[in-house]
C-alpha atoms as a PDB file:
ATOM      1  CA  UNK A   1      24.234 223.329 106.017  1.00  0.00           C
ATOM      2  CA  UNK A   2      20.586 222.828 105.572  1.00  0.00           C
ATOM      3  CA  UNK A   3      18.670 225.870 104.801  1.00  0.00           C
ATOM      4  CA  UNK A   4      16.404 226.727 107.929  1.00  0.00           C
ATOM      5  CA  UNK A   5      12.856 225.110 107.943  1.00  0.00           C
ATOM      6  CA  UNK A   6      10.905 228.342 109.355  1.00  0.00           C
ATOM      7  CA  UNK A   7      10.966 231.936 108.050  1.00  0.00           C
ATOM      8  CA  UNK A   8       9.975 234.565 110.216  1.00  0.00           C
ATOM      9  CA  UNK A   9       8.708 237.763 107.510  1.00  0.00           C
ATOM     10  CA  UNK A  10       8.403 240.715 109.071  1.00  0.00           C
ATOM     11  CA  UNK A  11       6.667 243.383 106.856  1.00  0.00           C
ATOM     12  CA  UNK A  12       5.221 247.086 107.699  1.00  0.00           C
ATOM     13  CA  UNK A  13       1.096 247.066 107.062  1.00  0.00           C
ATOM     14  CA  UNK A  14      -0.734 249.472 105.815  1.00  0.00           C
ATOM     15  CA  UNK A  15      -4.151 249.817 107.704  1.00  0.00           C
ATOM     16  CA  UNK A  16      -4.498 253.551 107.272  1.00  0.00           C
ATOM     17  CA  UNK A  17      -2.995 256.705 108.199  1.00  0.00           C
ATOM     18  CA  UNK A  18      -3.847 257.099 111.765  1.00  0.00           C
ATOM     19  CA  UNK A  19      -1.906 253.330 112.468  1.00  0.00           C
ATOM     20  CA  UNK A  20       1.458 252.437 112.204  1.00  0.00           C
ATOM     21  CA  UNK A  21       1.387 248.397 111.853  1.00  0.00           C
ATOM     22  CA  UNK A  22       4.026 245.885 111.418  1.00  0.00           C
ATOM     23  CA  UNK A  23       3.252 242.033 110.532  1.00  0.00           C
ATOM     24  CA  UNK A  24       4.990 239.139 111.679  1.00  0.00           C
ATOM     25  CA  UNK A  25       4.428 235.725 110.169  1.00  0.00           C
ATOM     26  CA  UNK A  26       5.933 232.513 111.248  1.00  0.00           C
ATOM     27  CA  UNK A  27       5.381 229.831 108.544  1.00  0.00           C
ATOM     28  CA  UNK A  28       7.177 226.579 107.846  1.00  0.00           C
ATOM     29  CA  UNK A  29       8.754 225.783 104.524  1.00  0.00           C
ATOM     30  CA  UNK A  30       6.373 223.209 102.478  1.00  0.00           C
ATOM     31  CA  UNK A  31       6.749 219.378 102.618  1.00  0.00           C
ATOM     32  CA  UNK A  32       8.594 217.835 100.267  1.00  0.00           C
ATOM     33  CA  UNK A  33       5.979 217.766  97.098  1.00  0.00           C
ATOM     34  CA  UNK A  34       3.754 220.307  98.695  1.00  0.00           C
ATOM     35  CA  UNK A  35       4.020 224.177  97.086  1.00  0.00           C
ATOM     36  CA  UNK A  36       2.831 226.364  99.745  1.00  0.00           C
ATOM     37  CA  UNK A  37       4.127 227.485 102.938  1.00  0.00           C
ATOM     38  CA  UNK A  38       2.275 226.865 106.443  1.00  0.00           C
ATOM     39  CA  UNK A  39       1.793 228.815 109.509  1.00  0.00           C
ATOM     40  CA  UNK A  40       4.319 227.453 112.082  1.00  0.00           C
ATOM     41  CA  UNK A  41       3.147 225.457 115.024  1.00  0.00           C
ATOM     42  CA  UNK A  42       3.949 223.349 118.155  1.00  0.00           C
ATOM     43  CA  UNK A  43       7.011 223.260 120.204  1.00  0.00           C
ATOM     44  CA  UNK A  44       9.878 224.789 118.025  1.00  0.00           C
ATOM     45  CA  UNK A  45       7.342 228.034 116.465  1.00  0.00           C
ATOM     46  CA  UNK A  46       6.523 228.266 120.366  1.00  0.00           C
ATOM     47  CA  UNK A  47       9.803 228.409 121.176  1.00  0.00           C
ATOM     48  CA  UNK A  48      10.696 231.329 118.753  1.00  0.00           C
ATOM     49  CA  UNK A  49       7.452 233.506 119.400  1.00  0.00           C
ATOM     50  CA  UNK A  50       8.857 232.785 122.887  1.00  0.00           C
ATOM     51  CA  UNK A  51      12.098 234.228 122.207  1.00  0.00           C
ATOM     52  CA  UNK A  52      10.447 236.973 119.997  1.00  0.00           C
ATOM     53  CA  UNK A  53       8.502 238.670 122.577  1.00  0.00           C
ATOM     54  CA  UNK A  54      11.120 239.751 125.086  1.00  0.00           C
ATOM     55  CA  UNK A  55      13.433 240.476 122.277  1.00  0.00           C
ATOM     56  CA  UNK A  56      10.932 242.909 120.786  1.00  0.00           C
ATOM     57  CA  UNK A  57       9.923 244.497 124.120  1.00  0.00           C
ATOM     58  CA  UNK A  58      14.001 245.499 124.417  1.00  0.00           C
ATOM     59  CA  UNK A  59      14.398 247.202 127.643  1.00  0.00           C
ATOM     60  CA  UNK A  60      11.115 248.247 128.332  1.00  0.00           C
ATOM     61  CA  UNK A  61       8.115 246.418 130.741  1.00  0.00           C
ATOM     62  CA  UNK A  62       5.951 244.180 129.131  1.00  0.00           C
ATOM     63  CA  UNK A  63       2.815 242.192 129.489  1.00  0.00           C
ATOM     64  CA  UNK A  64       0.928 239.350 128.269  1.00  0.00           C
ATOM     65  CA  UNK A  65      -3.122 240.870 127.952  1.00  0.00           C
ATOM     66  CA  UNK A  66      -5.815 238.081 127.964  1.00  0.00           C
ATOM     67  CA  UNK A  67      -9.287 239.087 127.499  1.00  0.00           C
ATOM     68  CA  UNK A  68     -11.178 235.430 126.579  1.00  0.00           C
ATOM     69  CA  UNK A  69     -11.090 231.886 128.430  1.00  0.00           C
ATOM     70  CA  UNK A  70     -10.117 233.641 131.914  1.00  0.00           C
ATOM     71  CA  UNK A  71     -11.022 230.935 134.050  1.00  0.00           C
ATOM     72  CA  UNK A  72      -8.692 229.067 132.047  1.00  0.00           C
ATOM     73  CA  UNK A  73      -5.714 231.382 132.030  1.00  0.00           C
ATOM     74  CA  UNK A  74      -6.285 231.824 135.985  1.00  0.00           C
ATOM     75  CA  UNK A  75      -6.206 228.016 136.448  1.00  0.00           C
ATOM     76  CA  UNK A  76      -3.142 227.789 134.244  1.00  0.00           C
ATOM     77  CA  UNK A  77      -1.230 230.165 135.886  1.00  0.00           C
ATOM     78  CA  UNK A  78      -2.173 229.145 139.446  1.00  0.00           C
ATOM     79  CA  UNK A  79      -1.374 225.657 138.697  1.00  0.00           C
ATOM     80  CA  UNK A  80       2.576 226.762 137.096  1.00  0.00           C
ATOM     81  CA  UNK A  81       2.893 229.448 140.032  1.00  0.00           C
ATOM     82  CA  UNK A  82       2.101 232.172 137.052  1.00  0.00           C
ATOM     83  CA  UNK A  83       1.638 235.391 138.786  1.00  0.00           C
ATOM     84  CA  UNK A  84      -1.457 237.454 137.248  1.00  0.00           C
ATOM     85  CA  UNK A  85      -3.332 239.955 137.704  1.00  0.00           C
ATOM     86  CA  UNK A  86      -7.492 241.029 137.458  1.00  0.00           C
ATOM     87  CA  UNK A  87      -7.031 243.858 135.552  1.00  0.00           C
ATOM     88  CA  UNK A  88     -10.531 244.407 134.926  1.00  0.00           C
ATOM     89  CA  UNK A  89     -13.781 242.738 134.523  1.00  0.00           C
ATOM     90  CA  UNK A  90     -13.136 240.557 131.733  1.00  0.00           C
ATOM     91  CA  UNK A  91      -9.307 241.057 131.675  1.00  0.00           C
ATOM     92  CA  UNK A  92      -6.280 239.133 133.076  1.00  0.00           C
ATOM     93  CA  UNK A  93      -2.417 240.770 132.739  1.00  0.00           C
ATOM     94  CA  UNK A  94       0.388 238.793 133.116  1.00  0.00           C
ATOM     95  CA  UNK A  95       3.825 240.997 133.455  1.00  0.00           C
ATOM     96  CA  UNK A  96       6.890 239.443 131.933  1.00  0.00           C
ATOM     97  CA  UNK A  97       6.809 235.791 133.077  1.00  0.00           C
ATOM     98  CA  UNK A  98       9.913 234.289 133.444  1.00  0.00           C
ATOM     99  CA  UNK A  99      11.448 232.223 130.158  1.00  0.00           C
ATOM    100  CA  UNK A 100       9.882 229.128 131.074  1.00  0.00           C
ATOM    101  CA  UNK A 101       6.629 230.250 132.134  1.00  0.00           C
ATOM    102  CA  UNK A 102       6.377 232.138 128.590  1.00  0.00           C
ATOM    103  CA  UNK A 103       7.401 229.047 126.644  1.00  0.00           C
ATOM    104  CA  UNK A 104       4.860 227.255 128.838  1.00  0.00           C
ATOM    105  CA  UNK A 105       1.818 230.294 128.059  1.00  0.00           C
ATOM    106  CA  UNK A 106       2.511 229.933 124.413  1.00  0.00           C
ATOM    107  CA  UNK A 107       2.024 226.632 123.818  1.00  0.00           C
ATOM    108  CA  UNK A 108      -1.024 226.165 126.480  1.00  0.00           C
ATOM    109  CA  UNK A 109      -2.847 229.432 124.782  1.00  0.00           C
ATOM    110  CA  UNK A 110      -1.473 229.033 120.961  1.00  0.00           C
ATOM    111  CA  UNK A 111      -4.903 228.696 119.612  1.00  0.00           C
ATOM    112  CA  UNK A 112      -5.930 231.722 121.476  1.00  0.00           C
ATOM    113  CA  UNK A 113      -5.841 235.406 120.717  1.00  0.00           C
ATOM    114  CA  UNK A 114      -4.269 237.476 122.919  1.00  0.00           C
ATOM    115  CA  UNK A 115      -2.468 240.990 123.368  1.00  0.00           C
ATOM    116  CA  UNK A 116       1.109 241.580 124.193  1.00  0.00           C
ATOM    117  CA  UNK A 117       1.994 245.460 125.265  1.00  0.00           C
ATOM    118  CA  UNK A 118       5.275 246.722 125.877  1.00  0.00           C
ATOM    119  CA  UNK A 119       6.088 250.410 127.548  1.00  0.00           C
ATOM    120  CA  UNK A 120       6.666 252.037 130.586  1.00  0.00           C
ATOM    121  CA  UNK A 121       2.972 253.060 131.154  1.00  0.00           C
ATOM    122  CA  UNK A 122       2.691 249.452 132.134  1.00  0.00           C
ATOM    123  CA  UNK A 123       4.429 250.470 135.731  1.00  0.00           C
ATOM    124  CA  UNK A 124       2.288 253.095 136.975  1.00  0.00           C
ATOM    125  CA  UNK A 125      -1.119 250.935 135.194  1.00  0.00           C
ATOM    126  CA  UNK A 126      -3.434 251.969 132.681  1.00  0.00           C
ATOM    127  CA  UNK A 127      -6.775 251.180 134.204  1.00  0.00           C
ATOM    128  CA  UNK A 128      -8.329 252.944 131.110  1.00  0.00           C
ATOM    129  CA  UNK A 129      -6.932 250.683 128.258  1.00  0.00           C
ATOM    130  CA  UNK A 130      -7.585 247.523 130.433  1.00  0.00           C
ATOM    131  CA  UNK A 131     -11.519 248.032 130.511  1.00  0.00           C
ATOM    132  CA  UNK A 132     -11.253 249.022 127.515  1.00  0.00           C
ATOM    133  CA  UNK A 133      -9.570 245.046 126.432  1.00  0.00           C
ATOM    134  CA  UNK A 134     -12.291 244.201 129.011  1.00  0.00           C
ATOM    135  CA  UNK A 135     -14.869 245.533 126.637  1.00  0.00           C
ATOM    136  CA  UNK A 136     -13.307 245.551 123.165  1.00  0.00           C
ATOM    137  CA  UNK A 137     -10.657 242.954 123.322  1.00  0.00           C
ATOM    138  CA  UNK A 138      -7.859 243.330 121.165  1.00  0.00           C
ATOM    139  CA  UNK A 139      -9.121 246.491 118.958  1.00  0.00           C
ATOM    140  CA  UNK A 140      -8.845 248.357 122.162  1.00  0.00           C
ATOM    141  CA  UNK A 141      -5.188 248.714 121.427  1.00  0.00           C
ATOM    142  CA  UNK A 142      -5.550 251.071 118.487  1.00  0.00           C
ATOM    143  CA  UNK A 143      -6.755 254.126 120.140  1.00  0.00           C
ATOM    144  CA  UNK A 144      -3.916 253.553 123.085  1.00  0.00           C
ATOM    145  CA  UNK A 145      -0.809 252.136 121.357  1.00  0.00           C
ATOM    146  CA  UNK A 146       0.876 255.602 120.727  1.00  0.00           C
ATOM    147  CA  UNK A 147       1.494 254.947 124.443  1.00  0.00           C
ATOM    148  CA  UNK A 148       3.285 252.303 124.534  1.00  0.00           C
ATOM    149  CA  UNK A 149       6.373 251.241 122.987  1.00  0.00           C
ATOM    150  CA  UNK A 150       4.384 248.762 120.751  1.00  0.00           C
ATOM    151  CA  UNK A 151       1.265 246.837 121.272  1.00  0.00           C
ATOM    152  CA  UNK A 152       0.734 243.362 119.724  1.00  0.00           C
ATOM    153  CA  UNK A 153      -1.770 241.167 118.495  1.00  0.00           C
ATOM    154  CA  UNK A 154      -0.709 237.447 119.276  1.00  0.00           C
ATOM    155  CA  UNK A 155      -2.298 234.890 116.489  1.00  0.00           C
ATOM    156  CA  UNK A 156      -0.425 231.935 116.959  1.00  0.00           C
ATOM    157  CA  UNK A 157      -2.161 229.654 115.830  1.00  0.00           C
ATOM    158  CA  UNK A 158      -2.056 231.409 112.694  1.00  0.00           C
ATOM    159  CA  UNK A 159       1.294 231.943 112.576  1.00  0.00           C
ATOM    160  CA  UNK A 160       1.162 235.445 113.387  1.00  0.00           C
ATOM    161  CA  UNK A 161       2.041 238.429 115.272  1.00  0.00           C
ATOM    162  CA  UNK A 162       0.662 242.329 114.129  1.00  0.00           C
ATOM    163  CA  UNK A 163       2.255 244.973 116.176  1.00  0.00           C
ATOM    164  CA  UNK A 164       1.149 248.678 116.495  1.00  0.00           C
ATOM    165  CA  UNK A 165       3.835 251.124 116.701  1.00  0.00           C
ATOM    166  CA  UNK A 166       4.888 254.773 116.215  1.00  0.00           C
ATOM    167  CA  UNK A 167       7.925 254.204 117.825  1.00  0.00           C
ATOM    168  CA  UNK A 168       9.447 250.710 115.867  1.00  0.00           C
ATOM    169  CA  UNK A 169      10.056 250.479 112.644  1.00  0.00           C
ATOM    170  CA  UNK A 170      10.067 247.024 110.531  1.00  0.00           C
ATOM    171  CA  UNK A 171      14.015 247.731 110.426  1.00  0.00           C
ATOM    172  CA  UNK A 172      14.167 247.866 114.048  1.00  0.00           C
ATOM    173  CA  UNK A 173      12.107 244.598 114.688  1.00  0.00           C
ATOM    174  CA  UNK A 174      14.681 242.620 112.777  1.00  0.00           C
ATOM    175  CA  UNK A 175      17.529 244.160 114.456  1.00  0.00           C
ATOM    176  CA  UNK A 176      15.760 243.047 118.012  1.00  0.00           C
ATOM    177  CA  UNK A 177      14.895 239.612 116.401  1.00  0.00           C
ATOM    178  CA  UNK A 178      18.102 238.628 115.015  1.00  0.00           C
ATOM    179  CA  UNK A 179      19.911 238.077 117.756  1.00  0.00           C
ATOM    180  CA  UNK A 180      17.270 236.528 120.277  1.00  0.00           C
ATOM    181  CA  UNK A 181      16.224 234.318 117.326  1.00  0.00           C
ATOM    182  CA  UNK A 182      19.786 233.594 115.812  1.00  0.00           C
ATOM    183  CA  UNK A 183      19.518 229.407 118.168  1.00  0.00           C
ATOM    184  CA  UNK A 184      16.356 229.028 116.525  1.00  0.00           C
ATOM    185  CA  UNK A 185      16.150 227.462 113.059  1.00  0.00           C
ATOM    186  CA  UNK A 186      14.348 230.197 110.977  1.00  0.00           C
ATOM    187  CA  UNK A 187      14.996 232.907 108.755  1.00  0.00           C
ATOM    188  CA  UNK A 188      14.120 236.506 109.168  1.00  0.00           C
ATOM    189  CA  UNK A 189      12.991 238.380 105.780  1.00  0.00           C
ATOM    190  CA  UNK A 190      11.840 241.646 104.801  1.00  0.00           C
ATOM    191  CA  UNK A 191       9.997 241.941 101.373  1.00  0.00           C
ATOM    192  CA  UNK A 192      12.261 243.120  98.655  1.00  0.00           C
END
């Protein structure tokens, strides 16, 4: 059996005391003569940040946050019956789209930033931390992702995903990965 041509590492960050951060990078083995890996794109590293995202959010609610290119996200999701939501004056919240709708996100927005938050806060709203995206974009997360499950920073286009947690640990990502990810081809590491 072939060895699988993406690996998925999932590492804890350290960006200080007061923040709890895990990374998540997607890459693709090298090319046949080439030496260094590549962040993983198009349909298949859609596919498994596709998979990913529900799988990390578990049980809980969970949203897609977009704070750049709105008229572009509105269009998109109006044309593929994508229910949204104007969260705020320069952000646009998306809660858990259906598989397909996800997949279909992903690859539209890849070369995009945009947040992912999971937690039941997301029910009642959290008018403050969405004008606060509005204003800030993504570093609006820090000061609010103690309440949340997680909150995540989507970089697909560079292969990555950085989560803020103080309630998931690095061992507990790969436990939720494994088996959501276990029909894709890639390989799920933790540094030695």
């Amino acid at each position: 059996m072939p060895p699988d041509p993406y690996r998925l590492l999932v590492e804890p960050l350290d960006l200080g005391s007061d923040v709890r951060t895990i990374s998540l990078d997607l890459s693709e083995k090298p090319a046949q003569g080439e030496e260094e890996e590549t962040p993983a794109r198009g349909e298949e590293a859609v596919a498994i940040w596709a998979a990913a995202i529900p799988a990390l959010a578990s049980i809980e609610p969970w949203a897609l946050d977009f704070v750049s290119h709105l008229d572009r996200v509105r269009d998109f999701c109006l044309a593929h019956h994508i229910g949204c939501r104007e969260a705020a004056e320069r952000c646009v919240v998306i809660s858990r789209p259906e598989p397909k709708a996800l997949v279909a996100l992903i690859a539209r927005f890849e070369t995009e930033t945009f947040g992912f938050r999971a937690g039941s806060l997301l029910e009642q709203g959290d008018t403050a931390l969405e004008n606060d995206l509005s204003r800030r974009g993504m570093d609006a997360y820090q000061p609010a992702f103690s309440n949340y499950a997680m909150c995540g920073i989507c970089d697909f286009e560079n292969g990555a995903l950085t989560l803020l947690s103080e309630k998931v640990s690095s061992t507990e990502v790969v436990r939720r990965l494994r088996p959501a990810l276990s029909r894709h081809p890639v390989r799920i590491e933790r540094p030695a």
